[in-house]
C-alpha atoms as a PDB file:
ATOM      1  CA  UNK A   1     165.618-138.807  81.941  1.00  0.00           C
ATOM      2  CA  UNK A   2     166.736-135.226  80.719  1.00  0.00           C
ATOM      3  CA  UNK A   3     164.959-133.389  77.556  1.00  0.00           C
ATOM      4  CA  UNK A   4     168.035-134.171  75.855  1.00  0.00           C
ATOM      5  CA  UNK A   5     168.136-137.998  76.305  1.00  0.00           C
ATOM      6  CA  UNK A   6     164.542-137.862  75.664  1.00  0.00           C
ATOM      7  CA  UNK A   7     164.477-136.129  72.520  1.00  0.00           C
ATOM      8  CA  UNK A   8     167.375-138.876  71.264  1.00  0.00           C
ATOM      9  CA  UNK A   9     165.158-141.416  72.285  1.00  0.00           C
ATOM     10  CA  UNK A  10     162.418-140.293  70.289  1.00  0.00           C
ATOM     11  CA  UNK A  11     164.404-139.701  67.395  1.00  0.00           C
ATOM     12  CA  UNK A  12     165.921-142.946  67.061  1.00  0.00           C
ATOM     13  CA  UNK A  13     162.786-144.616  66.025  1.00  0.00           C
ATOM     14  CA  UNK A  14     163.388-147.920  67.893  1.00  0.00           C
ATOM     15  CA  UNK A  15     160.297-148.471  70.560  1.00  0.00           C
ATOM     16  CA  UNK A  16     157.343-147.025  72.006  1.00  0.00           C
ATOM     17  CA  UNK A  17     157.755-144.683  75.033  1.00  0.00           C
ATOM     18  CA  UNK A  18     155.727-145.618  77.755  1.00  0.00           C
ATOM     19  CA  UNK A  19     155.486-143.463  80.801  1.00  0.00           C
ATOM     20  CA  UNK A  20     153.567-142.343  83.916  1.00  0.00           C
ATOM     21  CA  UNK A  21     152.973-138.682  85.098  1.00  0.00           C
ATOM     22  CA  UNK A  22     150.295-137.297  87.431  1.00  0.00           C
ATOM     23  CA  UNK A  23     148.867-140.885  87.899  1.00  0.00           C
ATOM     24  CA  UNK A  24     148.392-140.819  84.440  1.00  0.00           C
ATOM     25  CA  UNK A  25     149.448-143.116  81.672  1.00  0.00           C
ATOM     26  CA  UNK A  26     151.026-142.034  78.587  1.00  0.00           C
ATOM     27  CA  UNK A  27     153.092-142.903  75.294  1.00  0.00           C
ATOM     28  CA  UNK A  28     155.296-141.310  72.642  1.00  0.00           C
ATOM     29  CA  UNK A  29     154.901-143.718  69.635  1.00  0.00           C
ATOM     30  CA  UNK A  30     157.360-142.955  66.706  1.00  0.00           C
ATOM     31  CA  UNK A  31     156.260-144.477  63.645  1.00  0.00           C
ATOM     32  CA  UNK A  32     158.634-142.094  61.590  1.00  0.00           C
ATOM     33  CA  UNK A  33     160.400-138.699  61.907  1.00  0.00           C
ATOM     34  CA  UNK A  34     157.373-137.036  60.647  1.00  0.00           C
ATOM     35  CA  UNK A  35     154.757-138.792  62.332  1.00  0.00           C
ATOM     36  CA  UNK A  36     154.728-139.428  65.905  1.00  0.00           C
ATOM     37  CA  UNK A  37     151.569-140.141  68.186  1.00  0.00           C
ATOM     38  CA  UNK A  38     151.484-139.388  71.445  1.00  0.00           C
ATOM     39  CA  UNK A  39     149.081-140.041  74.080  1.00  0.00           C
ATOM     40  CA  UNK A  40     147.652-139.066  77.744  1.00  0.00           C
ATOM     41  CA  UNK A  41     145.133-140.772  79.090  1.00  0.00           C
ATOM     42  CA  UNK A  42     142.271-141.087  76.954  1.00  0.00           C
ATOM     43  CA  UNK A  43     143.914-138.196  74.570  1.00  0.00           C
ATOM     44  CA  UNK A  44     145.834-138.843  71.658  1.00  0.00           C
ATOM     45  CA  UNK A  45     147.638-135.948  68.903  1.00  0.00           C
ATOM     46  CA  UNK A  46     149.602-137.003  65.776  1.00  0.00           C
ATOM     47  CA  UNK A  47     152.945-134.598  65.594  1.00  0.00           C
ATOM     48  CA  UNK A  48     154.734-134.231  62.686  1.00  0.00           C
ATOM     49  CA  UNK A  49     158.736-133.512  64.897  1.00  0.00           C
ATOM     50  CA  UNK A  50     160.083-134.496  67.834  1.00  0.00           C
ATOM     51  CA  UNK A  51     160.408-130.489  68.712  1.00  0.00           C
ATOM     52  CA  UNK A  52     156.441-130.374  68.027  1.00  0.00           C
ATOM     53  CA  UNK A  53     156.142-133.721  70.751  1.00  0.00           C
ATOM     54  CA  UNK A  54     158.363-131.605  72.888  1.00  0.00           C
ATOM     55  CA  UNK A  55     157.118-128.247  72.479  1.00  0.00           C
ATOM     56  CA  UNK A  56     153.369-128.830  72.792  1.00  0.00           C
ATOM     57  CA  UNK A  57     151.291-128.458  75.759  1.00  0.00           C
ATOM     58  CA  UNK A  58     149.520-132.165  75.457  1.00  0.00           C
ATOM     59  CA  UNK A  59     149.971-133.222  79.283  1.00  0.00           C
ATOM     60  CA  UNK A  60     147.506-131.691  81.666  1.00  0.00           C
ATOM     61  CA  UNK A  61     148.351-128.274  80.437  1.00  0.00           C
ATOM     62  CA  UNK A  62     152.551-128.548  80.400  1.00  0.00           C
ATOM     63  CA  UNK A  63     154.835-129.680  77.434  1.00  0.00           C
ATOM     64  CA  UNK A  64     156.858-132.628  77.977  1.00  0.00           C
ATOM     65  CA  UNK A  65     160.092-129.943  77.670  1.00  0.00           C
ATOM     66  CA  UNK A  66     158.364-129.191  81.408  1.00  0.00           C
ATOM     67  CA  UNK A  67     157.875-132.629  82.550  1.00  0.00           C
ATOM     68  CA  UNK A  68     160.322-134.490  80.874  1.00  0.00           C
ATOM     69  CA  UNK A  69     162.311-134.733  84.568  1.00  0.00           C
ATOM     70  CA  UNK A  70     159.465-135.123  86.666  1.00  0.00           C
ATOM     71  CA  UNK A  71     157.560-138.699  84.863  1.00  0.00           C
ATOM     72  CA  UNK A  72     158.322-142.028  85.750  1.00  0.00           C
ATOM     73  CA  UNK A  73     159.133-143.979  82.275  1.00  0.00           C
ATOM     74  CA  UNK A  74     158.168-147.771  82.103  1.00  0.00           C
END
């Protein structure tokens, strides 16, 4: 999945995100435009945008912009 597809996923509200990257499990849950949680492992942020879930460096050091082609989604 592209950033693009990915970022209308997110922003459509409709289901958790579940996804795999670096042997690692993670989620994007969007509970509302303003307030998404996303996790890593045993790591967990609140974002307030879908650019913020994009644009932060959450995932072993790399923003899911990076990674967004390289994780396998469940």
């Amino acid at each position: 999945m592209n950033k693009t597809e990915l970022k209308d996923l997110i922003s459509s509200l409709v289901s958790d995100i579940t996804f795999t990257y670096q042997h690692r499990e993670g989620s994007i849950c969007p509970f509302a435009a303003d307030n998404i949680v996303i996790s890593y492992g045993a790591n967990v942020l609140e974002c307030k945008s879908v650019n913020e879930v994009m644009a932060v460096k959450f995932f072993n050091g790399k923003s899911m912009d990076e990674i967004s082609n390289q994780i396998s989604f469940d």
